[in-house]
N, C-alpha and C. Protein backbone atom coordinates (compact mmCIF):
# COMPACT_ATOMS: atom_id res chain seq x y z
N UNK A 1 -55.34 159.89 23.95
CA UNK A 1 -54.98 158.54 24.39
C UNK A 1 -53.65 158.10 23.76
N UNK A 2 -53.26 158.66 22.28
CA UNK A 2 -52.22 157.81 21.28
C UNK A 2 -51.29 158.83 22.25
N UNK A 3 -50.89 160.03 23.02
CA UNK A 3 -50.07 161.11 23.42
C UNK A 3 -49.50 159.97 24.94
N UNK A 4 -50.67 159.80 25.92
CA UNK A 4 -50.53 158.91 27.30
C UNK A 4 -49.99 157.61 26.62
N UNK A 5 -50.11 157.06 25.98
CA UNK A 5 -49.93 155.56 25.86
C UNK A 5 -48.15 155.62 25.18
N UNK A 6 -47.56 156.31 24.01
CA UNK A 6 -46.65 157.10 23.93
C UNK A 6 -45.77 157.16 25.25
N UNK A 7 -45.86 158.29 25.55
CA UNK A 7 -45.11 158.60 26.95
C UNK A 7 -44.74 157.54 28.07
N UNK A 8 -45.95 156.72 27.96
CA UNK A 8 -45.64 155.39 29.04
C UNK A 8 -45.06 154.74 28.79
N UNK A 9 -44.76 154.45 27.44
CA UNK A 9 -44.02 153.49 27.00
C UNK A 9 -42.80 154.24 27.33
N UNK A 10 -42.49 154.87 26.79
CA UNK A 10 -40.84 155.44 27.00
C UNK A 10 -40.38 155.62 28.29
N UNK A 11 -41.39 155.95 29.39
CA UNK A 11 -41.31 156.36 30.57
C UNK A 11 -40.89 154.77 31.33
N UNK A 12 -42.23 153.49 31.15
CA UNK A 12 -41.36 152.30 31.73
C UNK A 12 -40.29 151.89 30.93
N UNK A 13 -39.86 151.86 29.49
CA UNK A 13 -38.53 151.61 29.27
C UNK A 13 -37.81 152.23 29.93
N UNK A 14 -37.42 153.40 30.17
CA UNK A 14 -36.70 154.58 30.91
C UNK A 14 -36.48 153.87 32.39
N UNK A 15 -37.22 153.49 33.06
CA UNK A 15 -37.76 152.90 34.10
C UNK A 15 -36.41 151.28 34.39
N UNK A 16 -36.92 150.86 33.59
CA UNK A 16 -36.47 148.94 33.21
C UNK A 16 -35.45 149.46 32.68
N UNK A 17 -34.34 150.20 31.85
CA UNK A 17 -33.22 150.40 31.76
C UNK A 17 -32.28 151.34 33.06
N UNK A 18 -33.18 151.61 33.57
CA UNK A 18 -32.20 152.38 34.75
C UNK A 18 -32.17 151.32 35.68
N UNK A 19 -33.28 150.63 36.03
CA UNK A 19 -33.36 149.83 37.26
C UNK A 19 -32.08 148.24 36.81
N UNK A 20 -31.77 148.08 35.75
CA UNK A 20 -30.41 147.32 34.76
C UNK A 20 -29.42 148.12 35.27
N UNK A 21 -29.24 149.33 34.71
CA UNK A 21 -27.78 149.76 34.99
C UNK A 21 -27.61 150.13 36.69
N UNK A 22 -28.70 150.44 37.34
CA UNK A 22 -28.58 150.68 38.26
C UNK A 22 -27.82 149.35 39.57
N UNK A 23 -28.75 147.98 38.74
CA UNK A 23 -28.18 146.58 38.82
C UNK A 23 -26.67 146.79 39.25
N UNK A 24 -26.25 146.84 38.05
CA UNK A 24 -25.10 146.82 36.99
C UNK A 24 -24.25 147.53 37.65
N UNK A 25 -24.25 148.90 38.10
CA UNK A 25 -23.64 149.81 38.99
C UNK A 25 -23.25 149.33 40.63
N UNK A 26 -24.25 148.33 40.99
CA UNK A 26 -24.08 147.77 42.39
C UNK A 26 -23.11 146.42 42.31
N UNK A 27 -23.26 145.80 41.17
CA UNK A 27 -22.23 144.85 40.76
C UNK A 27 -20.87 144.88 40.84
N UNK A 28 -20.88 146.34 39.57
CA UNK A 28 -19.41 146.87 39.61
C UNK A 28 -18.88 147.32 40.85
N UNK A 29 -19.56 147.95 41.79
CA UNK A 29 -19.18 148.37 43.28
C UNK A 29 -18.70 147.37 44.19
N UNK A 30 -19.24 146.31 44.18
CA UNK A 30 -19.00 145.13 45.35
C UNK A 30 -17.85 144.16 44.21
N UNK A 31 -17.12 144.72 43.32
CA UNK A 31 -16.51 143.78 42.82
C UNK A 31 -17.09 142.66 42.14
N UNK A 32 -18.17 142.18 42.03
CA UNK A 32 -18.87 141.56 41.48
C UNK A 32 -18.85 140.97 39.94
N UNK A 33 -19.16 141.94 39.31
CA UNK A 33 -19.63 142.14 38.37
C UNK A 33 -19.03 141.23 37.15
N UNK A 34 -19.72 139.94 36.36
CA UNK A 34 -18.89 139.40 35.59
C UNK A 34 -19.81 139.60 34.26
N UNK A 35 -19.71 140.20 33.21
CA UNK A 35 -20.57 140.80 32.07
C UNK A 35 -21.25 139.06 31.31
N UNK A 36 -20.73 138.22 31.77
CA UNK A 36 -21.16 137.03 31.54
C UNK A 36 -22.38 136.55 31.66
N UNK A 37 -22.04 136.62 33.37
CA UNK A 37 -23.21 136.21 34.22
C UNK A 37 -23.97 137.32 34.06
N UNK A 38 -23.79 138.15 34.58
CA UNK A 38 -24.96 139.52 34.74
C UNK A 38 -25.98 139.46 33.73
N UNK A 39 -25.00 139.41 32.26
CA UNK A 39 -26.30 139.37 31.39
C UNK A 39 -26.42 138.26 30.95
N UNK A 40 -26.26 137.29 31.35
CA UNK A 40 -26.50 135.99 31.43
C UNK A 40 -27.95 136.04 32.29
N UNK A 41 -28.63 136.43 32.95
CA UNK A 41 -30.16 136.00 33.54
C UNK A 41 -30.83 136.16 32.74
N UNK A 42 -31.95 135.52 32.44
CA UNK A 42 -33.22 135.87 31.73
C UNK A 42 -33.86 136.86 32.32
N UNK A 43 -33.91 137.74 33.48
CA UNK A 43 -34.50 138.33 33.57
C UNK A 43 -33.94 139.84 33.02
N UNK A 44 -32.81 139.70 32.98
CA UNK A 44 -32.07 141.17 32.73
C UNK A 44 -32.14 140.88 31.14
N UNK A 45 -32.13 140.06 30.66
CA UNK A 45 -32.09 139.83 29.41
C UNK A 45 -33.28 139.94 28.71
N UNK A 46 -34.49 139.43 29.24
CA UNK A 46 -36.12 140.11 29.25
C UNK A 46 -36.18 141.42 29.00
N UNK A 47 -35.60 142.07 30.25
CA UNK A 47 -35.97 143.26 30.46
C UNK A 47 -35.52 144.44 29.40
N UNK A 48 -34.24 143.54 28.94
CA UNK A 48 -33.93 144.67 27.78
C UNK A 48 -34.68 144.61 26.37
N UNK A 49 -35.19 143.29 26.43
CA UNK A 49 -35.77 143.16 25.21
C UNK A 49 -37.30 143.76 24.98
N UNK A 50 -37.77 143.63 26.35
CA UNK A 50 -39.18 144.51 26.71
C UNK A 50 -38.96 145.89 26.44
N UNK A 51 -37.34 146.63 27.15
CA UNK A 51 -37.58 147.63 26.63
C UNK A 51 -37.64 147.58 25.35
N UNK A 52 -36.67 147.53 25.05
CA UNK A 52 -35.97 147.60 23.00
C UNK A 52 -37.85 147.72 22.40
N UNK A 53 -38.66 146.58 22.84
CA UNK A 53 -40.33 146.33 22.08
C UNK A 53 -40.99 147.74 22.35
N UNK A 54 -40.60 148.50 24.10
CA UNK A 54 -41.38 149.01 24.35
C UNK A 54 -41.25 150.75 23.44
N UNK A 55 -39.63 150.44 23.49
CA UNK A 55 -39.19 151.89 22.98
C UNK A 55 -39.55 152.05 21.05
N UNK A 56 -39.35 150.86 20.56
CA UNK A 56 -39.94 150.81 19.02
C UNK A 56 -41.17 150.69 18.80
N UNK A 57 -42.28 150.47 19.74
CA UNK A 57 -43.36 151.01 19.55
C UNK A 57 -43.96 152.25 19.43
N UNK A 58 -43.10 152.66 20.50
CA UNK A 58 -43.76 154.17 21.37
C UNK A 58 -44.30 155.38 19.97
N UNK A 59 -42.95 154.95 19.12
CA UNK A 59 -43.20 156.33 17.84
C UNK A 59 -44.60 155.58 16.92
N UNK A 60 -44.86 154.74 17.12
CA UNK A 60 -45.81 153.49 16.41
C UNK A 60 -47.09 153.88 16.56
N UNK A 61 -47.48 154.51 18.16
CA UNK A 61 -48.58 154.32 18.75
C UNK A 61 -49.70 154.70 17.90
N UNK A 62 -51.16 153.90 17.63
CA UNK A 62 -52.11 154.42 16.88
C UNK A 62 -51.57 154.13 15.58
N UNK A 63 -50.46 153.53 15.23
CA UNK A 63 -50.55 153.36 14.04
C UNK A 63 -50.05 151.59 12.91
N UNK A 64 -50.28 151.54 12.05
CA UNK A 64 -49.89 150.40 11.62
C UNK A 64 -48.37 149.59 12.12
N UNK A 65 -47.57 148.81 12.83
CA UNK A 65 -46.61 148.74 12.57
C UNK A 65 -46.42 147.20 12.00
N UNK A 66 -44.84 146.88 11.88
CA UNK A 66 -44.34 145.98 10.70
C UNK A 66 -45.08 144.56 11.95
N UNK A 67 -45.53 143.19 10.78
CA UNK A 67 -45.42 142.22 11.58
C UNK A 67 -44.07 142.04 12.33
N UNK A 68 -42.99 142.10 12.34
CA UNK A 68 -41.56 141.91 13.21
C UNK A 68 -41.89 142.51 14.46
N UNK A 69 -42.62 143.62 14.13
CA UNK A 69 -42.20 144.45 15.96
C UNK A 69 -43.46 143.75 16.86
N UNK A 70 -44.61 143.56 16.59
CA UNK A 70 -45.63 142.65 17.12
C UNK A 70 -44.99 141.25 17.51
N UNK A 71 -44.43 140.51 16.50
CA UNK A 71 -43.86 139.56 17.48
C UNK A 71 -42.71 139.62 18.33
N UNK A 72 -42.63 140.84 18.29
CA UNK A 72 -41.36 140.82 19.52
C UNK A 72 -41.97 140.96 20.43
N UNK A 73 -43.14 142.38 20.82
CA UNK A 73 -43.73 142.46 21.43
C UNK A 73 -44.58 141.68 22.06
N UNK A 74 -44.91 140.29 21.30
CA UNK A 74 -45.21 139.55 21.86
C UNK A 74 -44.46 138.70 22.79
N UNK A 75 -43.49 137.95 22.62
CA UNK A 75 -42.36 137.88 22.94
C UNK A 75 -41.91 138.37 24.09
N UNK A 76 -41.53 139.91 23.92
CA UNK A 76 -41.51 140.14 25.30
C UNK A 76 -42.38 140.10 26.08
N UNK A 77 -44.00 140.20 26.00
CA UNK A 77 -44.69 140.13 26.69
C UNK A 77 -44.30 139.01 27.69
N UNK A 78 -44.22 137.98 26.58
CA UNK A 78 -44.45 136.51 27.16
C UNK A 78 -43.58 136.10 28.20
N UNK A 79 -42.36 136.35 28.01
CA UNK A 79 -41.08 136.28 28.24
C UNK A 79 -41.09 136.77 29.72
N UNK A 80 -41.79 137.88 30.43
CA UNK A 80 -41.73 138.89 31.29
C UNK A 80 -42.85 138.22 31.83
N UNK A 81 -43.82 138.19 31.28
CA UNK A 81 -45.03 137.76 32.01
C UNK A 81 -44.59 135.96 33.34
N UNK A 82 -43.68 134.73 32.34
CA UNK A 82 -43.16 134.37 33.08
C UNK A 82 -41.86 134.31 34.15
N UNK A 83 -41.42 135.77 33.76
CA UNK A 83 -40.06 135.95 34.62
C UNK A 83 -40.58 136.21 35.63
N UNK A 84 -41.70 137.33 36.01
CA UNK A 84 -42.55 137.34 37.07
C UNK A 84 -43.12 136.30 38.15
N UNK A 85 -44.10 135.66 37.29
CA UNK A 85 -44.55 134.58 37.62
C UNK A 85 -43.19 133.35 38.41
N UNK A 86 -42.30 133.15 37.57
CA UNK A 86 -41.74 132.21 38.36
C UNK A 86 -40.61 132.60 39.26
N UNK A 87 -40.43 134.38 39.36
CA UNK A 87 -39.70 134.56 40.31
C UNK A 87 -40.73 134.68 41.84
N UNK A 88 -41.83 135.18 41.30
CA UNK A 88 -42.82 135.16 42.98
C UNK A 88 -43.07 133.86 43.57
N UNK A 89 -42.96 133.28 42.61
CA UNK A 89 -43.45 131.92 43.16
C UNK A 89 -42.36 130.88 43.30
N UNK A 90 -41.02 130.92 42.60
CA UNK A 90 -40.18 129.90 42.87
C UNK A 90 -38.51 130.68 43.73
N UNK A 91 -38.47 131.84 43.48
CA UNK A 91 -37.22 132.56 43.77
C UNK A 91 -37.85 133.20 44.88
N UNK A 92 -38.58 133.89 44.73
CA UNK A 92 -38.42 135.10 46.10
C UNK A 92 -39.09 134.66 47.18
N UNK A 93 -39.64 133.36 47.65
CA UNK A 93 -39.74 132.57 48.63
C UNK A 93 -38.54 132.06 49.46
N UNK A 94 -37.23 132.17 48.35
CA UNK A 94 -35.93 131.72 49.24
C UNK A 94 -34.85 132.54 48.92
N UNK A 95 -35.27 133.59 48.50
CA UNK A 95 -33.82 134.62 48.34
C UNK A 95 -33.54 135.39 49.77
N UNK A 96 -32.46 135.71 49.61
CA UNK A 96 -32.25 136.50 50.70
C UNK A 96 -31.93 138.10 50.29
N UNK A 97 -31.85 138.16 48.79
CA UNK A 97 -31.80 140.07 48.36
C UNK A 97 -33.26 140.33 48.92
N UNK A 98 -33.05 141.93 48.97
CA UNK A 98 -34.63 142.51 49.20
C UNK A 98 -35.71 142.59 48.77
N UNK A 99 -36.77 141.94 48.63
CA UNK A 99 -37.62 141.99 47.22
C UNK A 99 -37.93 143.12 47.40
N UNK A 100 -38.34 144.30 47.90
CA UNK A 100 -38.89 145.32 47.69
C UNK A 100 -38.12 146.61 47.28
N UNK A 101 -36.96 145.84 47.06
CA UNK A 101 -36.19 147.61 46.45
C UNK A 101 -36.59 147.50 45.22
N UNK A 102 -36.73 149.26 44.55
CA UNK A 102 -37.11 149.75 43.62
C UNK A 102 -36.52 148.79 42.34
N UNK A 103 -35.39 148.38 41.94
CA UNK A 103 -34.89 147.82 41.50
C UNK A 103 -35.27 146.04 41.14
N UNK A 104 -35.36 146.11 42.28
CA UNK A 104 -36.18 144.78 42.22
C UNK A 104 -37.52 144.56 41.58
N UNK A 105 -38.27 145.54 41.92
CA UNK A 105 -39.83 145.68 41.72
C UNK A 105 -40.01 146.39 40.06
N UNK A 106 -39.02 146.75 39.52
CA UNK A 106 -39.50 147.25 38.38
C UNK A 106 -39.21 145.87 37.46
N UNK A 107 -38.09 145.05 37.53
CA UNK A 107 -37.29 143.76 37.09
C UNK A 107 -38.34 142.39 36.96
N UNK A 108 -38.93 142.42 38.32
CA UNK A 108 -39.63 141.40 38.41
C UNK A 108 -41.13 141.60 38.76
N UNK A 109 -41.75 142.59 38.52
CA UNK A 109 -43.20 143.06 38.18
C UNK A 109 -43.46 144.33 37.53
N UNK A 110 -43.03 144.89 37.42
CA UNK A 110 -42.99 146.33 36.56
C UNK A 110 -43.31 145.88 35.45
N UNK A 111 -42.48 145.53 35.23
CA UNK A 111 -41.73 145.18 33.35
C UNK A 111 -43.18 144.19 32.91
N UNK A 112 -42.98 143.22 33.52
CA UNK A 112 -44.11 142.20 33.40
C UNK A 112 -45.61 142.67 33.05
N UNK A 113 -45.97 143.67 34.26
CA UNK A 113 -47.52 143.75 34.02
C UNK A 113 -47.57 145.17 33.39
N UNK A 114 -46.51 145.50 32.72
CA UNK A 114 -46.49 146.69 31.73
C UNK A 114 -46.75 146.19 30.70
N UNK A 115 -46.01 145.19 30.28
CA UNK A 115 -45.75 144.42 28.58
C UNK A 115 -47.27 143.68 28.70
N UNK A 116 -47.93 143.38 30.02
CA UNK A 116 -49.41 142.76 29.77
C UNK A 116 -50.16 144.00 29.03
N UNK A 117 -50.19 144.50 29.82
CA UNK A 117 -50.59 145.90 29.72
C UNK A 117 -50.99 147.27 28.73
N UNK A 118 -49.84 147.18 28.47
CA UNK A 118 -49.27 147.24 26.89
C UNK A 118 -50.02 146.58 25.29
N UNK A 119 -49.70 145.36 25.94
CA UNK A 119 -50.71 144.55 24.90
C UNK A 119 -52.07 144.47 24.55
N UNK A 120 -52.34 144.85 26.06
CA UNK A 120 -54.14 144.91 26.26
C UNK A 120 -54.24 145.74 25.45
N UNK A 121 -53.93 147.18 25.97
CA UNK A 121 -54.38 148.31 25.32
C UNK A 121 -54.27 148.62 23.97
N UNK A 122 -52.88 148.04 23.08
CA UNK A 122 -52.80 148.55 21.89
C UNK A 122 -52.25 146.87 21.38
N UNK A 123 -53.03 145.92 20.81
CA UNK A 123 -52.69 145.09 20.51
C UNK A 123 -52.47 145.34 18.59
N UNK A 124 -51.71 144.22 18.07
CA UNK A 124 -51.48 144.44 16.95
C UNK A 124 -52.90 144.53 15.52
N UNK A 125 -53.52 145.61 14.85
CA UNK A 125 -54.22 145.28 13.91
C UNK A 125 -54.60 143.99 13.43
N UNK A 126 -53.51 143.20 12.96
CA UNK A 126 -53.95 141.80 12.15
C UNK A 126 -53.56 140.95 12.97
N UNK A 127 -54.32 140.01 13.11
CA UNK A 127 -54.36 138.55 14.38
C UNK A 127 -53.42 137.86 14.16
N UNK A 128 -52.41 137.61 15.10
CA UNK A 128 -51.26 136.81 14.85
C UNK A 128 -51.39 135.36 14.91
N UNK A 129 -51.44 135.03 13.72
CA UNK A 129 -51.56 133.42 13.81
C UNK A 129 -50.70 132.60 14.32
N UNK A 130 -51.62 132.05 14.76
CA UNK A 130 -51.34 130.66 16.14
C UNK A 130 -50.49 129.57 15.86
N UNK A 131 -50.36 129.06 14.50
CA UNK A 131 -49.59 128.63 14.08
C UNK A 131 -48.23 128.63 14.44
N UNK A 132 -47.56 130.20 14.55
CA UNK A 132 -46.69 130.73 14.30
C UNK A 132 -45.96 130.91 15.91
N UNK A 133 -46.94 130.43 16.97
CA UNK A 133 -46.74 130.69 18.44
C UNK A 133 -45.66 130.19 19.26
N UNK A 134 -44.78 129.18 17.94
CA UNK A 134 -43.49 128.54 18.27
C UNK A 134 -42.57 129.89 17.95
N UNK A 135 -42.72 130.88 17.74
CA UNK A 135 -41.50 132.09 17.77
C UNK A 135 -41.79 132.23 18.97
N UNK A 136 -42.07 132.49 19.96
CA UNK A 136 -41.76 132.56 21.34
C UNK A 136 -41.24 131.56 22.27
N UNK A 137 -41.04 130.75 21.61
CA UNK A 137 -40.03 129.48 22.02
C UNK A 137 -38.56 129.82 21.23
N UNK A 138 -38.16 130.24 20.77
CA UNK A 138 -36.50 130.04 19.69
C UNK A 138 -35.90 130.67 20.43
N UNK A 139 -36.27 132.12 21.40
CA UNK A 139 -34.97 131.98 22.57
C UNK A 139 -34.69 131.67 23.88
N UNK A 140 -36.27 131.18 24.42
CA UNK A 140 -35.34 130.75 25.26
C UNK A 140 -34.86 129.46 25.51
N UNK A 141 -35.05 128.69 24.09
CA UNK A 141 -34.67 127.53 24.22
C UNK A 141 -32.98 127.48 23.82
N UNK A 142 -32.75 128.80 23.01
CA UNK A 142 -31.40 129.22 23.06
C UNK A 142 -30.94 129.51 24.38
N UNK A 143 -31.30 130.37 25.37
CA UNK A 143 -30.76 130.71 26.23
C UNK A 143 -30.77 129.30 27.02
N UNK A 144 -31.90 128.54 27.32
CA UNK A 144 -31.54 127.04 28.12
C UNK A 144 -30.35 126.52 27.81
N UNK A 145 -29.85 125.98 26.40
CA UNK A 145 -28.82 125.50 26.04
C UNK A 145 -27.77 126.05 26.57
N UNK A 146 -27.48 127.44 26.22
CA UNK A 146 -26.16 127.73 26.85
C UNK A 146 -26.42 127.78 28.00
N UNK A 147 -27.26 127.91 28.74
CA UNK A 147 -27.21 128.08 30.21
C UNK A 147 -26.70 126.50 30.75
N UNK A 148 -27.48 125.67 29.97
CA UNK A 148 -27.55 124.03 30.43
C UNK A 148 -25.75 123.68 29.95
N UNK A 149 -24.92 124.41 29.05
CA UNK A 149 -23.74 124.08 28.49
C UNK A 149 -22.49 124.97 30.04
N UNK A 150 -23.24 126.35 30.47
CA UNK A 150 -22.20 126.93 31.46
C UNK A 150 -22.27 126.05 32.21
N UNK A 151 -23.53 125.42 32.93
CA UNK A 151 -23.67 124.97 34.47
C UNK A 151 -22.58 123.52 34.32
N UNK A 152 -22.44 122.51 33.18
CA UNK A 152 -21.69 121.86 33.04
C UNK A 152 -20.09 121.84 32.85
N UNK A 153 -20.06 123.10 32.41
CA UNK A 153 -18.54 123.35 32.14
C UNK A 153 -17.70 124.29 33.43
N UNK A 154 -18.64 125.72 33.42
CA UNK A 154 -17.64 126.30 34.04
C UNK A 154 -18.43 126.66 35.60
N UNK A 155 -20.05 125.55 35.53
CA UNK A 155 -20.45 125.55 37.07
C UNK A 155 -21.84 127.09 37.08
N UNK A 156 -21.56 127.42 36.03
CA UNK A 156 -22.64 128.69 36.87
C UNK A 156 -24.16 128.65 36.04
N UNK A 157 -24.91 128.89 37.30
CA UNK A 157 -26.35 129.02 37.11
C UNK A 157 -26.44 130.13 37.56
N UNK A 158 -27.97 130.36 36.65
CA UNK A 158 -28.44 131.67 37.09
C UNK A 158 -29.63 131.40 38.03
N UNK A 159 -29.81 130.31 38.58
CA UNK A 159 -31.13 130.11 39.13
C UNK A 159 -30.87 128.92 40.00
N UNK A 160 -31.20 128.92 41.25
CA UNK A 160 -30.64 127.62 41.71
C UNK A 160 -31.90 126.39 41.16
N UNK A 161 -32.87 126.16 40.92
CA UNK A 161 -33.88 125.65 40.20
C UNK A 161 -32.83 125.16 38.67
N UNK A 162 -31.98 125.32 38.28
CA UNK A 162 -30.95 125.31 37.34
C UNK A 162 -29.90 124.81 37.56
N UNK A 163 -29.91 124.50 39.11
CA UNK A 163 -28.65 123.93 39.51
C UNK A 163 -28.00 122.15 39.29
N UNK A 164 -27.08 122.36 38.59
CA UNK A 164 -26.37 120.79 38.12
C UNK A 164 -26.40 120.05 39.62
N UNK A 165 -26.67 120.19 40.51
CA UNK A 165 -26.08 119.76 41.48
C UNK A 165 -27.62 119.21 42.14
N UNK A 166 -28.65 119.79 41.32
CA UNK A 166 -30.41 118.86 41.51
C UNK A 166 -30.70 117.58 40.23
N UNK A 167 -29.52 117.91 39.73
CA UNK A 167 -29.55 116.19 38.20
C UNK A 167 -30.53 117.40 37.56
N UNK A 168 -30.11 116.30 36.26
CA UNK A 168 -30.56 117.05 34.97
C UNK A 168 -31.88 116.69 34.51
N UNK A 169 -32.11 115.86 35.20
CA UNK A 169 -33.69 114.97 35.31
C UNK A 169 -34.66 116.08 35.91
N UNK A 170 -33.96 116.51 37.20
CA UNK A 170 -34.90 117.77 37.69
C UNK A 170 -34.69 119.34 36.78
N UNK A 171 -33.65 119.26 36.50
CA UNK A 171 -33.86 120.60 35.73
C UNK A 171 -34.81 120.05 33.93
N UNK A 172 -34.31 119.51 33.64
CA UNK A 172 -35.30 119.16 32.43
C UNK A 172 -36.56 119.11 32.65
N UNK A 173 -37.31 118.79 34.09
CA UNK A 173 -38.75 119.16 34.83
C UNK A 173 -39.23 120.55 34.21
N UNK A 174 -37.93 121.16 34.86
CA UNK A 174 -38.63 123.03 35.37
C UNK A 174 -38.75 123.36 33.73
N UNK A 175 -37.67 122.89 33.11
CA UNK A 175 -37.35 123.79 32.07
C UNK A 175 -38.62 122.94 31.04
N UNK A 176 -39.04 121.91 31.05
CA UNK A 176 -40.11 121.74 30.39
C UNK A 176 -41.40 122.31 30.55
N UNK A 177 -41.58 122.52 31.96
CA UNK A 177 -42.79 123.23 32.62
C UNK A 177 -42.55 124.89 32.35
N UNK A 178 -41.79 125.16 31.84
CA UNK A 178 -41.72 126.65 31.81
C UNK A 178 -41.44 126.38 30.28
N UNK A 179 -41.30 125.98 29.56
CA UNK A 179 -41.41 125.95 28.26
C UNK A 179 -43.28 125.80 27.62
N UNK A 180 -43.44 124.71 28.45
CA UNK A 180 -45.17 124.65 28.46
C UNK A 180 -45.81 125.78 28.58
N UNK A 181 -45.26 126.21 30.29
CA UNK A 181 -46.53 128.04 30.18
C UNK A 181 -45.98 128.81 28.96
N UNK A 182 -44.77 129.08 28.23
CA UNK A 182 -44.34 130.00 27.03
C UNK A 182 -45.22 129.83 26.20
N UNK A 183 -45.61 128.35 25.76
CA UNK A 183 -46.43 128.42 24.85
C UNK A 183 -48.29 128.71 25.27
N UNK A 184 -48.41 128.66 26.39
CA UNK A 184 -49.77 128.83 26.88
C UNK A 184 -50.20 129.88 27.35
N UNK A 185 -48.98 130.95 27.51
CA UNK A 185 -49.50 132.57 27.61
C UNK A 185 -48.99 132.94 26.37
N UNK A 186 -48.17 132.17 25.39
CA UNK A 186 -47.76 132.77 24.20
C UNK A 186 -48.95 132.68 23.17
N UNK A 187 -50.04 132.09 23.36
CA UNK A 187 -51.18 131.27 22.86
C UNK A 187 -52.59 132.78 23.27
N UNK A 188 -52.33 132.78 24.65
CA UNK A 188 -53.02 133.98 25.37
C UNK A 188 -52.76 135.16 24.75
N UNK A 189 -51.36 135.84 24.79
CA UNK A 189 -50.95 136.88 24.12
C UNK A 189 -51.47 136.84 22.45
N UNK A 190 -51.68 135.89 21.30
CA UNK A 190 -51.36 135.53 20.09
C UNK A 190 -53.34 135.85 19.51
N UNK A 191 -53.83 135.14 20.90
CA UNK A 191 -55.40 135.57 20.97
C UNK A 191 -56.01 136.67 21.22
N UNK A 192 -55.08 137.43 21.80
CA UNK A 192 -55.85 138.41 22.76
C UNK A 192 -55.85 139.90 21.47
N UNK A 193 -55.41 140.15 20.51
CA UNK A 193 -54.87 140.68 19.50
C UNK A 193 -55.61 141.93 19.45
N UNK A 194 -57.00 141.88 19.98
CA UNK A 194 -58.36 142.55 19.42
C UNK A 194 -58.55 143.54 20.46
N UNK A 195 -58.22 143.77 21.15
CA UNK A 195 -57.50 144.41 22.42
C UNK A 195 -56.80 145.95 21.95
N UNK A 196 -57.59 147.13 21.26
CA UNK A 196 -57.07 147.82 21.14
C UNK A 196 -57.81 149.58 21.42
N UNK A 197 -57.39 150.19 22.54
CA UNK A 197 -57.35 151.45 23.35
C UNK A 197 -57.38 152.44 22.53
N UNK A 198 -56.04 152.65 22.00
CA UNK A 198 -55.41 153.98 21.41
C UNK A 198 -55.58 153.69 19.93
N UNK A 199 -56.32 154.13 19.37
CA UNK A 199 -57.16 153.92 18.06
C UNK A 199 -56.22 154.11 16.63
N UNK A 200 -56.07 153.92 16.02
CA UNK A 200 -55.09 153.84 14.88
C UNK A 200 -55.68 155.58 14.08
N UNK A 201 -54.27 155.87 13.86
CA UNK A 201 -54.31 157.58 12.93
C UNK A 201 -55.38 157.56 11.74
N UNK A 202 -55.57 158.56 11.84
CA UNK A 202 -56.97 158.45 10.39
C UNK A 202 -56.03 159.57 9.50
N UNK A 203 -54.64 159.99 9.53
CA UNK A 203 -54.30 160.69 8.99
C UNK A 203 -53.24 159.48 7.59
């Protein structure tokens, strides 16, 4: 089980970093591409951080690791779990990209119900106290700010739900309501701890 659980991990990081550069590659092609914006989304910005959790676990598996990498992992869980969630339900009702290219589907559900996934199966040894469930709030309340500082200055959103041009009354809505679920699957994730598959080394 510690050999499968291993491999998967590296295999969807492998996965969620190609389906980025692969992004990234279609950007640079159509002229596009502004290293600003691009990695300016939360979701590309998720996704690397899911990997980064998924790939510093992988050598981990079955075994003790540091409290730091658990709360990342939490973190990303969390992080992914609502990039999902509010792209099915608030973005891909009115986009006009494809939702079903490969690319798409690893970005905005892959990643997501991997890092659930993930967690289920090999959650951290010692219960992460609840207390502490405000670390899954410190970035993206960083990333709001600067996002809330571009859309004023130089105009760009990454989300039209983000857009200066709905008042700041409505974006302070979304961004409170999505600050709320952070802490209420960050709460889910922080509980769920006991959740563990691939059994810790007896060596």
């Amino acid at each position: 089980m510690r050999l499968v659980v291993t491999v998967a991990r590296y295999v969807i990081a492998a996965a969620m970093l190609a389906a980025i550069v692969t992004s990234l590659n279609w950007a640079i092609g159509n002229g596009t591409f502004n290293p600003f914006n691009f990695f300016g989304y939360f979701t590309i910005q998720n996704n690397l951080i899911g990997a980064a959790a998924l790939i510093l676990a992988a050598p981990r598996t079955g075994r003790e690791r540091p409290q730091w990498l658990e709360y990342l992992r939490a973190c990303a869980a969390t992080y992914l779990f609502i990039v999902v969630t509010v792209y099915w339900t608030l973005l891909a009702p009115v986009t006009t990209d494809p939702i079903f290219e490969w690319t798409n589907l690893t970005l905005h559900a892959l990643s997501g119900v991997a890092l659930l996934v993930d967690w289920l199966v090999e959650g951290p040894r010692r219960t992460l106290p609840l207390r502490h469930v405000w670390v899954v709030l410190v970035y993206p309340v960083l990333w709001a700010i600067v996002v809330l500082i571009r859309g004023a200055t130089d105009g760009w959103f990454p989300y039209p739900f983000l857009d200066p041009a709905n008042g700041y009354a409505s974006i302070a809505g979304v961004i409170a309501a999505i600050f709320v679920a952070g802490v209420v699957v960050g709460t889910m994730f922080f509980k769920t701890t006991c959740w563990r598959v691939a059994r810790p080394s007896r060596v």
